[in-house]
C-alpha atoms as a PDB file:
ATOM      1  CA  UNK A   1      59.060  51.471 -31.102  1.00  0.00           C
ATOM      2  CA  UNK A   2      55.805  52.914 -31.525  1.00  0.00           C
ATOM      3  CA  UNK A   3      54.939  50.274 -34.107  1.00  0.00           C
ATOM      4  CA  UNK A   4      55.657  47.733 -31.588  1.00  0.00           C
ATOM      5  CA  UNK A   5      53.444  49.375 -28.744  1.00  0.00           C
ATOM      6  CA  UNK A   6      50.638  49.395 -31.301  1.00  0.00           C
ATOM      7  CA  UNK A   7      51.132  45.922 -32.203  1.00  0.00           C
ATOM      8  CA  UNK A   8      51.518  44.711 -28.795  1.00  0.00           C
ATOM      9  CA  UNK A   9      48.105  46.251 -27.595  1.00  0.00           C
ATOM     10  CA  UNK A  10      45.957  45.139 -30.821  1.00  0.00           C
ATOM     11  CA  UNK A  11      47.072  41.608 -29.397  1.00  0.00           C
ATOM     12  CA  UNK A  12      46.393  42.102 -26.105  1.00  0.00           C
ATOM     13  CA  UNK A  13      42.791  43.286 -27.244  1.00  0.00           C
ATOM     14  CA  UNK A  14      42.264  40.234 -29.016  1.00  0.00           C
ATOM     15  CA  UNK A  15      43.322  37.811 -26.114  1.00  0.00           C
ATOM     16  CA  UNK A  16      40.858  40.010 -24.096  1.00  0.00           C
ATOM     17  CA  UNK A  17      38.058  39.244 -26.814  1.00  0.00           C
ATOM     18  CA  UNK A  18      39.247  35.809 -26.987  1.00  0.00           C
ATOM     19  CA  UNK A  19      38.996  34.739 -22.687  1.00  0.00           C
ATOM     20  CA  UNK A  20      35.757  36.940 -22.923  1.00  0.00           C
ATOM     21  CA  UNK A  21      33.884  35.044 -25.543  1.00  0.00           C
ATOM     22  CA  UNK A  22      35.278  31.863 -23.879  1.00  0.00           C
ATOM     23  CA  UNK A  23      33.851  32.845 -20.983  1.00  0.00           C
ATOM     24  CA  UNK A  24      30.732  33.481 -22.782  1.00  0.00           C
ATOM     25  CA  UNK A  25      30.426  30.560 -24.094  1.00  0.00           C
ATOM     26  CA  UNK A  26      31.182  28.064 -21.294  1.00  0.00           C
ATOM     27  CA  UNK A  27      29.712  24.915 -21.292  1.00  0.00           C
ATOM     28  CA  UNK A  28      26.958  25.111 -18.337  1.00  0.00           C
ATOM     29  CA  UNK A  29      28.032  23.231 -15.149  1.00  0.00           C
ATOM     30  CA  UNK A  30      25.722  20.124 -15.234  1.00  0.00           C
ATOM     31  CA  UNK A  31      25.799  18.133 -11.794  1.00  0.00           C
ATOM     32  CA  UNK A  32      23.706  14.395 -11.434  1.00  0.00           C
ATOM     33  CA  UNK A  33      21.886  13.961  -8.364  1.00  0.00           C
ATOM     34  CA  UNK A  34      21.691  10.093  -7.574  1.00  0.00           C
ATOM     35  CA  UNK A  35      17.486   8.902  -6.609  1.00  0.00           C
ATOM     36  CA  UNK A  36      18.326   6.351  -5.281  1.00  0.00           C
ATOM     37  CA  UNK A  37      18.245   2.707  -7.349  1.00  0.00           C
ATOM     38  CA  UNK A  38      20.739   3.916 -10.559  1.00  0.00           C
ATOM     39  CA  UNK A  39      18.299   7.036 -10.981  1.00  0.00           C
ATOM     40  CA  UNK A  40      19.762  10.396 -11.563  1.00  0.00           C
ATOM     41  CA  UNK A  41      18.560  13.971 -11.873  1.00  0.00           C
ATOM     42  CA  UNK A  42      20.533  16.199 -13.155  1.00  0.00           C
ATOM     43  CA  UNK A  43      20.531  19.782 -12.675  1.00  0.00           C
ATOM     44  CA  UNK A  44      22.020  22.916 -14.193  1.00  0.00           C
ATOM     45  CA  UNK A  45      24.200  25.497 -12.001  1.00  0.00           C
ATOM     46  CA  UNK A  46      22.162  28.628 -12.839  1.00  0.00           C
ATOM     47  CA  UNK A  47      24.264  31.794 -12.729  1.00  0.00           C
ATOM     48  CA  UNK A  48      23.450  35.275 -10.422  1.00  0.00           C
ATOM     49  CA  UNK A  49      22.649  37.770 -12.203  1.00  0.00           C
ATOM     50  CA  UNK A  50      20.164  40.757 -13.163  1.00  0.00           C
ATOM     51  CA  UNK A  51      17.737  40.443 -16.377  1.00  0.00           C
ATOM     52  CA  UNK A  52      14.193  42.637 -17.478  1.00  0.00           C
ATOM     53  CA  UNK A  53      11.196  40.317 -16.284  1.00  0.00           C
ATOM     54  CA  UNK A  54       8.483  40.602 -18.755  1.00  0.00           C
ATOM     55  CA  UNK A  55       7.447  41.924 -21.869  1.00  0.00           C
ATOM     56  CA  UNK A  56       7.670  45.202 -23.496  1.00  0.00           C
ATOM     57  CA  UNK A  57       4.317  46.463 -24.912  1.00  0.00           C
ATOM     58  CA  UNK A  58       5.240  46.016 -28.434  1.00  0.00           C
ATOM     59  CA  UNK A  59       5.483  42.658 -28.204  1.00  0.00           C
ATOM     60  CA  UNK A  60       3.427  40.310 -29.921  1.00  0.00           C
ATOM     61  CA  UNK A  61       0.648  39.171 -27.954  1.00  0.00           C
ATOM     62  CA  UNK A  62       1.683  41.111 -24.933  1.00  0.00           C
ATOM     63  CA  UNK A  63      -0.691  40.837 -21.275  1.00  0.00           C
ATOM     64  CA  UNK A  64      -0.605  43.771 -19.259  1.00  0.00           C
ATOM     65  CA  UNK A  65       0.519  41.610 -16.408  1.00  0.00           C
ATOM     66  CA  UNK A  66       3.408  41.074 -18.272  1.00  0.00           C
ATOM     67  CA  UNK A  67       5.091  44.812 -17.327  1.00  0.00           C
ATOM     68  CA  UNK A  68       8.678  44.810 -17.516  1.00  0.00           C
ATOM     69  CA  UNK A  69      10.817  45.220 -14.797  1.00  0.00           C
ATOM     70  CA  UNK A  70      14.083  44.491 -13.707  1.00  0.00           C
ATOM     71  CA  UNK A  71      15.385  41.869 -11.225  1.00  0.00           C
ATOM     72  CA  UNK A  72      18.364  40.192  -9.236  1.00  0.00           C
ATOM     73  CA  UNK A  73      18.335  37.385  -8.391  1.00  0.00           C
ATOM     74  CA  UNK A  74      21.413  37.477  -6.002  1.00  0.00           C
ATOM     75  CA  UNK A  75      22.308  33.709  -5.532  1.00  0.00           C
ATOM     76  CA  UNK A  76      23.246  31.101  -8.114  1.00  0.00           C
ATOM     77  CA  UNK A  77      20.720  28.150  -7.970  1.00  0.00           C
ATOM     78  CA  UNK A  78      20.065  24.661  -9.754  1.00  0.00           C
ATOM     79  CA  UNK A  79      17.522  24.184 -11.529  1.00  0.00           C
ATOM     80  CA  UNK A  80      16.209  20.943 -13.587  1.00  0.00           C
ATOM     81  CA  UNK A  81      18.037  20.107 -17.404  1.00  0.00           C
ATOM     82  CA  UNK A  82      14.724  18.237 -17.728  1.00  0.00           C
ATOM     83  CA  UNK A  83      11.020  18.119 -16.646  1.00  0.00           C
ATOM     84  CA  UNK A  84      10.524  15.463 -14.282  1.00  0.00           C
ATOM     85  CA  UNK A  85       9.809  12.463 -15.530  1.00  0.00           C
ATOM     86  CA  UNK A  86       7.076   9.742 -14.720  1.00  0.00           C
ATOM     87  CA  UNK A  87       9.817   7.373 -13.957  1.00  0.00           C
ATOM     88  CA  UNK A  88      11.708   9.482 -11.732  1.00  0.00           C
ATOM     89  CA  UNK A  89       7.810  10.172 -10.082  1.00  0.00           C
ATOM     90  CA  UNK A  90       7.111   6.923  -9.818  1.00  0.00           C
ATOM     91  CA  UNK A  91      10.511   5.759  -7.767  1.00  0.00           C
ATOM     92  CA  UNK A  92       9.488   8.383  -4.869  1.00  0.00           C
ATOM     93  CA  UNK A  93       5.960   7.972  -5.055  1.00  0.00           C
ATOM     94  CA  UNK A  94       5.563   4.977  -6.465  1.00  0.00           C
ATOM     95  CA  UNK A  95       2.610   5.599  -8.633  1.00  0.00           C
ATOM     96  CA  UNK A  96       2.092   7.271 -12.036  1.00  0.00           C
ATOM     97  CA  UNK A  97      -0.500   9.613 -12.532  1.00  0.00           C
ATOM     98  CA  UNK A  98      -0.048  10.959 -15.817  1.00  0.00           C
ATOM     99  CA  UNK A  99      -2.959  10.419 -18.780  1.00  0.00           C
ATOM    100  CA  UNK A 100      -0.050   9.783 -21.058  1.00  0.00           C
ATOM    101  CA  UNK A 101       2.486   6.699 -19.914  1.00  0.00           C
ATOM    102  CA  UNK A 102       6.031   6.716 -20.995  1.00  0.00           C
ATOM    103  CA  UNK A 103       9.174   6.240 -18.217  1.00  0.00           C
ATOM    104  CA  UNK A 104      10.946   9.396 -20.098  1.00  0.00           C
ATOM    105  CA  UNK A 105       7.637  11.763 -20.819  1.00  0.00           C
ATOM    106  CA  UNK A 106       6.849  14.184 -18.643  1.00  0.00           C
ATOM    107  CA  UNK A 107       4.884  13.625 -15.467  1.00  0.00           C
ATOM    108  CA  UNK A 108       1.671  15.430 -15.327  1.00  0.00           C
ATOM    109  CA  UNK A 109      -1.457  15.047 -13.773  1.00  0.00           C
ATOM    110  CA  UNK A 110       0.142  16.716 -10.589  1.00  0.00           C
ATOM    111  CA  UNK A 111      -1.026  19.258  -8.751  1.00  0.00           C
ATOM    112  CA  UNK A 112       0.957  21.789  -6.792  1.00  0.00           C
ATOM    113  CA  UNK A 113       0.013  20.167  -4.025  1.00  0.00           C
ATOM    114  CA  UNK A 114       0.906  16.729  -5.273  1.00  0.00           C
ATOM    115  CA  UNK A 115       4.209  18.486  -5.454  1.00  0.00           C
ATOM    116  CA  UNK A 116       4.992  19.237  -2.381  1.00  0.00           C
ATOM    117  CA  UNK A 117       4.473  16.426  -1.007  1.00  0.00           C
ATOM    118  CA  UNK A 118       7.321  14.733  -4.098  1.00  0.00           C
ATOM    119  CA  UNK A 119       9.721  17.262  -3.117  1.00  0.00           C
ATOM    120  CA  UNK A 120       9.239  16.086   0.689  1.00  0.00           C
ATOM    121  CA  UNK A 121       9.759  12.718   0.336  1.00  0.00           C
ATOM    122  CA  UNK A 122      12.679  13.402  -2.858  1.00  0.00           C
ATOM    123  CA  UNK A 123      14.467  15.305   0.196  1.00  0.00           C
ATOM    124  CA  UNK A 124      14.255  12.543   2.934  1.00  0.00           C
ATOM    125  CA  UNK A 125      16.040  10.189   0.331  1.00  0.00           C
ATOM    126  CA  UNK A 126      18.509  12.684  -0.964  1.00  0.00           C
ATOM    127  CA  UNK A 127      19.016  14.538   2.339  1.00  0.00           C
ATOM    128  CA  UNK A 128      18.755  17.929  -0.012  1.00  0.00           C
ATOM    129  CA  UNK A 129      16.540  21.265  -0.233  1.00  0.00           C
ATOM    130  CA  UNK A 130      14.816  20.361  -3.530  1.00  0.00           C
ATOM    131  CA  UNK A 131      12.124  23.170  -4.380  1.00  0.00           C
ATOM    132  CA  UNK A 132      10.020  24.458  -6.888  1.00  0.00           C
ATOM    133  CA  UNK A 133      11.940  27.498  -8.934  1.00  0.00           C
ATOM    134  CA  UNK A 134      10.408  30.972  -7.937  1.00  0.00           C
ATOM    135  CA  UNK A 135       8.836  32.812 -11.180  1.00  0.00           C
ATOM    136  CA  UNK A 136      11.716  35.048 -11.529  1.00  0.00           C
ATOM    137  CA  UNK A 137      13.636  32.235 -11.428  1.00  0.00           C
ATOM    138  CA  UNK A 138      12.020  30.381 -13.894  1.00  0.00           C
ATOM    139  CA  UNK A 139      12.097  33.434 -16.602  1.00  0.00           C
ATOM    140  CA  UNK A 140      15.474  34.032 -15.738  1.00  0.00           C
ATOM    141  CA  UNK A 141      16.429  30.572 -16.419  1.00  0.00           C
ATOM    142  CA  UNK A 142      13.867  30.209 -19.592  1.00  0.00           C
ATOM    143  CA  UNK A 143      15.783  33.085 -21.167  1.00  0.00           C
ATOM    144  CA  UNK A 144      19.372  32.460 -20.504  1.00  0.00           C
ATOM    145  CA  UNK A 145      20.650  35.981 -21.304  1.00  0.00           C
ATOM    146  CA  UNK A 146      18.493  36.319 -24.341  1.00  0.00           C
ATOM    147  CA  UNK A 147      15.476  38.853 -24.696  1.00  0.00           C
ATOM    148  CA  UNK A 148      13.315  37.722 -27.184  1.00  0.00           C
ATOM    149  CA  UNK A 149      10.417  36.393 -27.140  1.00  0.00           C
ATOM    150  CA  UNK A 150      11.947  32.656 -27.515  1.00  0.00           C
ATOM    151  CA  UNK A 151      14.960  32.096 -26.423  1.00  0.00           C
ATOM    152  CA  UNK A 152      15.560  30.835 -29.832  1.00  0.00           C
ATOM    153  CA  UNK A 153      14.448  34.136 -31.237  1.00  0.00           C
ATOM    154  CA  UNK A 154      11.036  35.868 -32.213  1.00  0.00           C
ATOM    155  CA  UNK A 155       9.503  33.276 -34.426  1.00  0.00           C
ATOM    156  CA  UNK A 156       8.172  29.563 -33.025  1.00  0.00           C
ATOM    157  CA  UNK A 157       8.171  26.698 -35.275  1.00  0.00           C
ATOM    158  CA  UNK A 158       7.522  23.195 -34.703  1.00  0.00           C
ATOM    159  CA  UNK A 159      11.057  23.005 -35.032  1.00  0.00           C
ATOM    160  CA  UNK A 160      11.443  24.994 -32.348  1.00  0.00           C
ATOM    161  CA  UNK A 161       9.273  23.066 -29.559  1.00  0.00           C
ATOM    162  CA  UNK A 162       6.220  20.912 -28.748  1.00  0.00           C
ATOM    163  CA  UNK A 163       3.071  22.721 -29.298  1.00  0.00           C
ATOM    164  CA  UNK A 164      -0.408  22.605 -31.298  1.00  0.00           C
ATOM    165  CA  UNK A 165       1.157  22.899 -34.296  1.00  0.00           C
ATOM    166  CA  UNK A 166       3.980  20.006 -33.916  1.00  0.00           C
ATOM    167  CA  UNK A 167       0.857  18.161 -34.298  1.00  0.00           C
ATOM    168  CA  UNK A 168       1.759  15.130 -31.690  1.00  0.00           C
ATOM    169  CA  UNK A 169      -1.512  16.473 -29.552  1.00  0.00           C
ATOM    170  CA  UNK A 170      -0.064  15.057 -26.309  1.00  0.00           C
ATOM    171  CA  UNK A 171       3.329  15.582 -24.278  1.00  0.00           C
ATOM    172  CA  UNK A 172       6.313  14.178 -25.663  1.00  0.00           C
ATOM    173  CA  UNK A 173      10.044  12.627 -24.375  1.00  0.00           C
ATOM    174  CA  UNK A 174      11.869  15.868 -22.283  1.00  0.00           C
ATOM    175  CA  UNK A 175      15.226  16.981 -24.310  1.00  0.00           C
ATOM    176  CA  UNK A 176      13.410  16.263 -27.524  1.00  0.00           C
ATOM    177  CA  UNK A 177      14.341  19.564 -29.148  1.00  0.00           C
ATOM    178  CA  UNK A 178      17.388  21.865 -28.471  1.00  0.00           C
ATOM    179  CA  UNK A 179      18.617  23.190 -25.498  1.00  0.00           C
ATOM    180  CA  UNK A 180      18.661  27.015 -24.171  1.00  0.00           C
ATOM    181  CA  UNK A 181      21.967  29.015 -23.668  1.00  0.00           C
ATOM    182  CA  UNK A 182      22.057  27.679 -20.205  1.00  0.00           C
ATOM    183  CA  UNK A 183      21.671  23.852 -21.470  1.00  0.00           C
ATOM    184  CA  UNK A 184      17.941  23.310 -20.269  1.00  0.00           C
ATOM    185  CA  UNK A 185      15.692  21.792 -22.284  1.00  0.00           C
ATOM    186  CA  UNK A 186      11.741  22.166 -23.182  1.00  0.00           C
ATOM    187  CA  UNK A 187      11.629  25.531 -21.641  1.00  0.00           C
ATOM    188  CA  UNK A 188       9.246  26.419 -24.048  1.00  0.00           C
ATOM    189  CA  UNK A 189       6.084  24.067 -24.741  1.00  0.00           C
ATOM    190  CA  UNK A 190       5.715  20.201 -24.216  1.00  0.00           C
ATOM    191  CA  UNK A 191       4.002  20.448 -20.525  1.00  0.00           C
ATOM    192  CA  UNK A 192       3.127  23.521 -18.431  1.00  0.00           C
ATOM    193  CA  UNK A 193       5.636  23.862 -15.519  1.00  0.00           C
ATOM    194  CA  UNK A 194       4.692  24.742 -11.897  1.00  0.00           C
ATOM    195  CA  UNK A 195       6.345  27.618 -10.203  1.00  0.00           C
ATOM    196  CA  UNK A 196       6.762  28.228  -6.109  1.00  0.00           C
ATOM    197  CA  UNK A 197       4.763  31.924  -6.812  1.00  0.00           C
ATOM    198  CA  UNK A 198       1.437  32.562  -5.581  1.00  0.00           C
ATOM    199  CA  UNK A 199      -0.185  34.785  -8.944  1.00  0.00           C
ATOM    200  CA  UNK A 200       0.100  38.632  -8.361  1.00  0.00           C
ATOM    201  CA  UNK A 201       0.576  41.700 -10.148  1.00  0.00           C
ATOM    202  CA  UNK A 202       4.137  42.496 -10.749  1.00  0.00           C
ATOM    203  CA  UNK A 203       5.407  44.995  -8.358  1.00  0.00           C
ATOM    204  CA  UNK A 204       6.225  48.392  -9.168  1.00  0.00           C
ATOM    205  CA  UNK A 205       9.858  49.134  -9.820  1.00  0.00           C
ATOM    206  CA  UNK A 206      12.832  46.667  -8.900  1.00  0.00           C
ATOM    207  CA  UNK A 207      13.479  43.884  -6.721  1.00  0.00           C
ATOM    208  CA  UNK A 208      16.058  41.995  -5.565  1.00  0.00           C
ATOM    209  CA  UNK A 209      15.472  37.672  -5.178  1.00  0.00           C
ATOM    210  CA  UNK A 210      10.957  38.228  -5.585  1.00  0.00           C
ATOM    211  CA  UNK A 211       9.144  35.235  -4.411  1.00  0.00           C
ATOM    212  CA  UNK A 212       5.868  36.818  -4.889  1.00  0.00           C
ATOM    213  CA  UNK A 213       3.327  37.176  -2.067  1.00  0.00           C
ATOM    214  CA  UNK A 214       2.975  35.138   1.041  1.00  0.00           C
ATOM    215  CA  UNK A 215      -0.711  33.614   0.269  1.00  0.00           C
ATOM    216  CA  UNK A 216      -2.998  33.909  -2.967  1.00  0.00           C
ATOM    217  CA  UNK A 217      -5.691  31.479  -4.909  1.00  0.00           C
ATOM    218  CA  UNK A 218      -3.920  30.064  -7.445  1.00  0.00           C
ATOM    219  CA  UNK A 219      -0.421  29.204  -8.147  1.00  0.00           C
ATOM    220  CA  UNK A 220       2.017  30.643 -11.122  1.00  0.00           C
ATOM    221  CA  UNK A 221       2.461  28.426 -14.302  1.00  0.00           C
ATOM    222  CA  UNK A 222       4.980  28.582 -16.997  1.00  0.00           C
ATOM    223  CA  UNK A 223       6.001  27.417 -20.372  1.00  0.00           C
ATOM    224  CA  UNK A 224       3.623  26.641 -22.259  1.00  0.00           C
ATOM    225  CA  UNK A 225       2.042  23.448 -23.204  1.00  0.00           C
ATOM    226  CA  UNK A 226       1.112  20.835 -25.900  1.00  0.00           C
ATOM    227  CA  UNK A 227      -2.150  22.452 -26.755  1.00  0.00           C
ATOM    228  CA  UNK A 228      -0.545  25.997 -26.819  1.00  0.00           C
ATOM    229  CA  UNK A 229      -0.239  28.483 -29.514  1.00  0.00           C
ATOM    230  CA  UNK A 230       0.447  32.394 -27.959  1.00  0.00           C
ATOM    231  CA  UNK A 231       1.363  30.700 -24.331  1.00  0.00           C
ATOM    232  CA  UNK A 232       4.822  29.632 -24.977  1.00  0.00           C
ATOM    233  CA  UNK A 233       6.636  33.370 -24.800  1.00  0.00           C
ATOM    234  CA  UNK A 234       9.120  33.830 -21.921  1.00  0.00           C
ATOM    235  CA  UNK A 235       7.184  36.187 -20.687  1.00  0.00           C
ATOM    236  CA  UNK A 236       3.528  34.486 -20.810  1.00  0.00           C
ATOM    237  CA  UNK A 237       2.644  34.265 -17.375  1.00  0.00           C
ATOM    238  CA  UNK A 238      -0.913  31.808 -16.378  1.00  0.00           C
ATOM    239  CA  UNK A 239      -2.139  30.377 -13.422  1.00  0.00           C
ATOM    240  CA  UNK A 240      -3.810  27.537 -11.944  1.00  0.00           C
ATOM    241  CA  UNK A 241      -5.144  26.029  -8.934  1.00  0.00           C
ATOM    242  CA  UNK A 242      -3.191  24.463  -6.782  1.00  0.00           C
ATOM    243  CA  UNK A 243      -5.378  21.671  -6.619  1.00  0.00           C
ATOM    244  CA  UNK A 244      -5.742  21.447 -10.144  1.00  0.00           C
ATOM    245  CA  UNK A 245      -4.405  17.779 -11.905  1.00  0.00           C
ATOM    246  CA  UNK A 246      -3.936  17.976 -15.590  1.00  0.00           C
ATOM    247  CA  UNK A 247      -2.455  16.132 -18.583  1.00  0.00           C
ATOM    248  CA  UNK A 248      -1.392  19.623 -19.471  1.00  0.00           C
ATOM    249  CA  UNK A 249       0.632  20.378 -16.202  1.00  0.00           C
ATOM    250  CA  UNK A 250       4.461  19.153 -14.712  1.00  0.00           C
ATOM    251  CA  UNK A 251       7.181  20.760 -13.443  1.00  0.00           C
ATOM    252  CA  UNK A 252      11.202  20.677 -13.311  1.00  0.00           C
ATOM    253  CA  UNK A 253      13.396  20.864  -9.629  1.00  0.00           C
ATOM    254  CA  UNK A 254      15.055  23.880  -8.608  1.00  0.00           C
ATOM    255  CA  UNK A 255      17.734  23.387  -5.577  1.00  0.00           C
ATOM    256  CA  UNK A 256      19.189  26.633  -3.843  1.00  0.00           C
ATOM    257  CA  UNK A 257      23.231  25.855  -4.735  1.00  0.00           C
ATOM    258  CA  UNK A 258      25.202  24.856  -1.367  1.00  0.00           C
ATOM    259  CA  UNK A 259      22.159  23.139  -0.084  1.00  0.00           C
END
């Protein structure tokens, strides 16, 4: 009898192991938002949840506005499989500024200005809340449960993602390298990515949902870019202003879910 008990809970450990690591390992939810004209978007479903924002000091190449901290973020959100592409630009817009031309590359060239005013019109046509991602957003999503400095680990290759030494020198097609735990792509490298966030100081202890201060000079950046070596950590933070256009700067959608 006893034998039996034993046996019966080892296998109801293992089907507890088994539904968890299935639940682990989920496939992301991946939902296509139609443009307009057979153009889609398609965004991730981005799970709640709690991570460390930043870096501790030991890390390589650590910033000392990089001090880790923890934060909720309370609500699940979507945010972009891909950068935004030049042709998905161009059919609300209807222009291209980017340096480099290529319907499934990156737009850049944008400021976060020129932004804004995409998202306004992308929200007319779709009738949805598209936004900018919050910084704690984007580092939440760029990590997808990992806490490296990659999300691929804690060594970058050009295997890895598109930077200096990949050698292409310019920004390349989004999804052109491996996806994160969460399914997005080119979180790491190929263009800088604008975030909602003014640039502050991280604040002191933790927070719940941060969406950094009301007014500031220049806006938050992310990523990494083409031309970047040290840049591309999840925790790198930079900044630029939000006038600024370059061939170095895009960004990806973020859409609050149930909106």
């Amino acid at each position: 009898m006893m034998k039996n008990s034993k046996k019966f809970c080892f296998m109801l450990f293992l089907g507890c192991v088994c539904i968890l690591n299935a639940q682990e390992n989920k496939a992301p939810k991946v939902e296509a938002f139609d443009f307009g004209k057979g153009l889609k978007i398609e965004m991730v479903l981005i799970p709640a949840g709690k991570f460390q924002m930043g870096a501790l000091e030991s890390e390589k190449s650590y910033s000392p506005n990089e001090k880790l901290h923890e934060v909720t973020l309370s609500k699940s959100f979507y945010l972009g499989k891909y950068e935004v592409t030049q042709e998905q630009w161009e059919l609300v817009m209807k222009n291209n500024p980017s340096t480099e031309k290529g319907p499934k590359l990156p737009v850049t060239d944008v400021s976060w200005e020129d932004t804004q005013t995409f998202l306004e019109k992308l929200n007319t046509i779709t009738n949805k809340k598209f936004r900018l991602p919050s910084e704690a957003e984007w580092e939440y999503s760029c990590r997808a449960n990992t806490k490296s400095s990659y999300h691929f680990g804690e060594t970058l290759t050009p295997a890895n993602a598109n930077y200096v030494d990949s050698k292409h020198g310019t920004p390349i097609e989004v999804g052109s390298y491996k996806p994160n735990g969460f399914g997005l792509y080119d979180m790491h490298g190929n263009v800088w990515e604008w975030c909602n966030d003014f640039f502050s100081e991280y604040p002191v202890g933790k927070t719940v949902d941060p969406k950094g201060p009301e007014d500031g000079e220049f806006r938050t950046i992310r990523g990494g870019g083409f031309d970047a070596v040290t840049r591309l950590r999840a925790a790198f933070r930079n900044f630029s202003s939000p006038t600024d256009q370059t061939k170095s700067i895009g960004f990806r959608l973020a859409l609050t879910n149930g909106t």
